[in-house]
N, C-alpha and C. Protein backbone atom coordinates (compact mmCIF):
# COMPACT_ATOMS: atom_id res chain seq x y z
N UNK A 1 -3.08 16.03 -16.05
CA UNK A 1 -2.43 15.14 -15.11
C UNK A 1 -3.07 15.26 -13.72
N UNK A 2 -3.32 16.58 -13.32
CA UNK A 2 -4.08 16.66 -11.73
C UNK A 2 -5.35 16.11 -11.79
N UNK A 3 -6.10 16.16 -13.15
CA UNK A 3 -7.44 15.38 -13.43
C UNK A 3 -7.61 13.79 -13.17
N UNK A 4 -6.47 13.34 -13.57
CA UNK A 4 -6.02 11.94 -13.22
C UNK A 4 -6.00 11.61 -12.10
N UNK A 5 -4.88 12.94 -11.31
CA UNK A 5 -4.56 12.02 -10.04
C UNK A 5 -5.68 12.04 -9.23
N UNK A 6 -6.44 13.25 -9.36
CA UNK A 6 -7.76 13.19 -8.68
C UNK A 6 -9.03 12.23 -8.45
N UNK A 7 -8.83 11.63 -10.05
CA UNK A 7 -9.62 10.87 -10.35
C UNK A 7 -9.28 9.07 -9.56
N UNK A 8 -7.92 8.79 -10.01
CA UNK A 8 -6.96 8.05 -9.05
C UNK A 8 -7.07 7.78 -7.35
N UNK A 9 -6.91 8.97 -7.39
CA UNK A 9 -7.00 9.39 -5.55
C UNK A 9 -8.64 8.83 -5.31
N UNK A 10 -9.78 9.33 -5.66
CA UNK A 10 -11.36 8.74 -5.54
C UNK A 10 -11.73 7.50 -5.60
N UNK A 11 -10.77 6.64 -6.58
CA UNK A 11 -10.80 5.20 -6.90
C UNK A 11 -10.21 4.12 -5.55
N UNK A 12 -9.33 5.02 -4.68
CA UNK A 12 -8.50 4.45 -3.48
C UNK A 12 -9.72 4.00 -2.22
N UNK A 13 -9.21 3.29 -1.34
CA UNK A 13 -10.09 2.86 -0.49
C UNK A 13 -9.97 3.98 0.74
N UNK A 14 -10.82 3.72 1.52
CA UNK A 14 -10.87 4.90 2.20
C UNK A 14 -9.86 4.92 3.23
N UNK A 15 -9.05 4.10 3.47
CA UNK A 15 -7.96 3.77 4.28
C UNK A 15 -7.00 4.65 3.70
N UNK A 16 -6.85 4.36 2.60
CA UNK A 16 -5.50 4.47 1.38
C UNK A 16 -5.71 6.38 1.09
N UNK A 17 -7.02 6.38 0.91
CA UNK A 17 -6.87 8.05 0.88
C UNK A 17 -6.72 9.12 2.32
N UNK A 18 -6.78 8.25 3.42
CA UNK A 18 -7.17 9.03 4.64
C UNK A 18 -5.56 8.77 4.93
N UNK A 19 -4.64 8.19 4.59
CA UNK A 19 -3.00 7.80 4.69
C UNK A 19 -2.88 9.03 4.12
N UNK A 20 -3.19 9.12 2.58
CA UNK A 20 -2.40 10.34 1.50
C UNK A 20 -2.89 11.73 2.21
N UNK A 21 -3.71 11.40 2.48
CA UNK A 21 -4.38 13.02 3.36
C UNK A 21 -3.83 13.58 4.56
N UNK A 22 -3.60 12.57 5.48
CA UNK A 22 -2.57 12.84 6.86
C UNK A 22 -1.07 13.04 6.17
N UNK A 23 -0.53 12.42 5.72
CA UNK A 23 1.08 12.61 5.25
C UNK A 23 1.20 13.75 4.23
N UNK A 24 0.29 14.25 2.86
CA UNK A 24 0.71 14.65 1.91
C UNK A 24 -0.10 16.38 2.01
N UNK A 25 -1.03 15.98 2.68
CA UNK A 25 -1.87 17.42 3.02
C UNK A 25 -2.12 18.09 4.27
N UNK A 26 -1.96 17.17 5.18
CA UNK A 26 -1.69 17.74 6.35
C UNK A 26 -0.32 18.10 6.70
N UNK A 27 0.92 16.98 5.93
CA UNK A 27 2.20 17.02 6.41
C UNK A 27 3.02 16.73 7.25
N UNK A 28 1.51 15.31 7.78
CA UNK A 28 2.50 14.95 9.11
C UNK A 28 3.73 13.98 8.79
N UNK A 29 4.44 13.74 10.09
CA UNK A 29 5.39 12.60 9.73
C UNK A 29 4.85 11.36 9.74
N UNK A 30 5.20 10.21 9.12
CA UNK A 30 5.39 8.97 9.18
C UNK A 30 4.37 8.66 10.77
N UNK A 31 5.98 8.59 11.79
CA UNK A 31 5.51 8.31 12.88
C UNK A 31 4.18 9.19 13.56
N UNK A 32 3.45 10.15 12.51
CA UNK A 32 2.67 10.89 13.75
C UNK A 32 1.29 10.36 12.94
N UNK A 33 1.06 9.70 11.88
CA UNK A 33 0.44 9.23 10.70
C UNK A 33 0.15 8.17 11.50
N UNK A 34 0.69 7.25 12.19
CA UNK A 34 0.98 6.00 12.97
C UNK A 34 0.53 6.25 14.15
N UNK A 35 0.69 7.47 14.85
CA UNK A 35 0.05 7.49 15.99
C UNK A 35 -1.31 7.76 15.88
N UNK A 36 -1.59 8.83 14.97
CA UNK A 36 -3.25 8.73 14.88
C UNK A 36 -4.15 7.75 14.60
N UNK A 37 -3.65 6.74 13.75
CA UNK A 37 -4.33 5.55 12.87
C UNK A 37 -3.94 4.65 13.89
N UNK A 38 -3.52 4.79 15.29
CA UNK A 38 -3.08 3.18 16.02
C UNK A 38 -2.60 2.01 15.10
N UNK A 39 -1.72 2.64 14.28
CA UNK A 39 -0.78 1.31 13.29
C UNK A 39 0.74 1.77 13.41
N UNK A 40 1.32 0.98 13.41
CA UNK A 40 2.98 1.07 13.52
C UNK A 40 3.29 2.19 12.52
N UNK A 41 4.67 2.10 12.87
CA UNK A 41 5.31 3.41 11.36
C UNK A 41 5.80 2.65 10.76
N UNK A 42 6.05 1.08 10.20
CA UNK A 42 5.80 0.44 9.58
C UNK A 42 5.48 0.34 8.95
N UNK A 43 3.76 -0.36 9.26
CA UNK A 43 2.93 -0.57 8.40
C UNK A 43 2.21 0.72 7.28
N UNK A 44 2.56 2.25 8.47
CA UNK A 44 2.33 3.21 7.61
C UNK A 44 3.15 3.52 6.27
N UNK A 45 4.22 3.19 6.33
CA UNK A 45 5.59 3.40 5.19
C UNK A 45 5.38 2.67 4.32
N UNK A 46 4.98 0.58 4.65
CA UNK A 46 4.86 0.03 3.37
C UNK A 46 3.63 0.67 3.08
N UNK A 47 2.19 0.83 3.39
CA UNK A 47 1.09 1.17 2.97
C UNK A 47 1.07 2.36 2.17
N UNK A 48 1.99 3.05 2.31
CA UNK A 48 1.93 4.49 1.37
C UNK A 48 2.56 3.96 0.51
N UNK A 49 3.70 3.57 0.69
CA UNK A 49 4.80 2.41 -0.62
C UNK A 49 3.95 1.94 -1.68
N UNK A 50 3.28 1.10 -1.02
CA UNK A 50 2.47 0.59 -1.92
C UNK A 50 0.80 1.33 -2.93
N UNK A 51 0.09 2.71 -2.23
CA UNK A 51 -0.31 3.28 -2.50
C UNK A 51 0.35 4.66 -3.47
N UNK A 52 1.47 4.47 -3.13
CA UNK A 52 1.91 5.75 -4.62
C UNK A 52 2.31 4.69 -5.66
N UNK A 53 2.14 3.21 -5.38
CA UNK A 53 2.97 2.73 -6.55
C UNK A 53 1.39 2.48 -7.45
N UNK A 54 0.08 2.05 -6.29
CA UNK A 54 -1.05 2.13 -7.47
C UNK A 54 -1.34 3.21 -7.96
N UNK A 55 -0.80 4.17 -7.06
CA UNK A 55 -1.45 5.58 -7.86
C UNK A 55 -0.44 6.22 -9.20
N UNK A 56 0.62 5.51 -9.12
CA UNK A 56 1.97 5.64 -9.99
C UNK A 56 1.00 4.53 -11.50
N UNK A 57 0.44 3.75 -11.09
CA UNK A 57 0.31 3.09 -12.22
C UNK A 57 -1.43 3.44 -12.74
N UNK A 58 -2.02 4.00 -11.88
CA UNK A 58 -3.22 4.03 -12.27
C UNK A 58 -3.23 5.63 -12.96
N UNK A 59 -2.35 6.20 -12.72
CA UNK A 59 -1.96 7.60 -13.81
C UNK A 59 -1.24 7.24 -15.21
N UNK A 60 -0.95 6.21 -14.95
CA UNK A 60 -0.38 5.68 -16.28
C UNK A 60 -1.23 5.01 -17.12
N UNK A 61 -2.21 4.80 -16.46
CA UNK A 61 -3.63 3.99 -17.34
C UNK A 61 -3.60 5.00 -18.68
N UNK A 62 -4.03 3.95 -19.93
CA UNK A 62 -4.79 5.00 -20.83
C UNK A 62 -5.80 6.21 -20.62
N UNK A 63 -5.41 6.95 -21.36
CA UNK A 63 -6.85 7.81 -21.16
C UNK A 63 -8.16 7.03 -21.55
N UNK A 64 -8.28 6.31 -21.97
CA UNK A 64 -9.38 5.78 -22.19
C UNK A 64 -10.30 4.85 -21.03
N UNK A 65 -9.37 4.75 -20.29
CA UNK A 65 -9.53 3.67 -19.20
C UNK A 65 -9.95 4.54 -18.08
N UNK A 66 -9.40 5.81 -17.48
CA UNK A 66 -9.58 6.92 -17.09
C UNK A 66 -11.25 7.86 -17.42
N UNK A 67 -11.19 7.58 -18.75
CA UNK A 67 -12.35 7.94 -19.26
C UNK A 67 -13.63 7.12 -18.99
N UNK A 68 -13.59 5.84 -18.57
CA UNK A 68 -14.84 5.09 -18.55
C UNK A 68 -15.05 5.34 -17.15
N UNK A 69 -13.79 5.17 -16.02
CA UNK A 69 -13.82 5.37 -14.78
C UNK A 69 -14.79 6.70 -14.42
N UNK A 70 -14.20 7.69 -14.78
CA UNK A 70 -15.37 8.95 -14.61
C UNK A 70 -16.28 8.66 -14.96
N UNK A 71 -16.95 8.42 -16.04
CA UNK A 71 -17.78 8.27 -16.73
C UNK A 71 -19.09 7.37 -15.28
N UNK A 72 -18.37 6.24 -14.66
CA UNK A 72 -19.39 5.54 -14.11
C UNK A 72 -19.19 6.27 -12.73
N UNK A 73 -18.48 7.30 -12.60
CA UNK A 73 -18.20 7.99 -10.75
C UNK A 73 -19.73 8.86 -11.01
């Protein structure tokens, strides 16, 4: 499963992973995610919203689908 999300997480745009990296590994808040990126806490909340929901579905991919993805990284 961490192979996935890893793999998942690499597939994201560089926006979308530099969001998951300030909030989920650094630990900031919302609003301090927003102050660094000069974007509302808003737009930071739907943008993660919407980034755990591709990363919610792109872990759900087949393994096989997963498998070609590496395959061409």
């Amino acid at each position: 499963m961490l192979l996935r999300l890893r793999n998942c997480l690499g597939r994201l745009q560089q926006t979308a992973r530099s969001l998951v990296t300030l909030r989920y590994q650094e630990l900031l808040k919302v609003e301090e995610v927003a102050s660094r990126l000069g974007q509302s806490a808003t737009w930071v909340a739907t943008t993660l919203f919407r980034v755990r929901d591709t990363l919610r579905k792109c872990i759900g991919e087949p393994a096989s689908l997963v498998a070609k993805a590496e395959e061409g990284a």
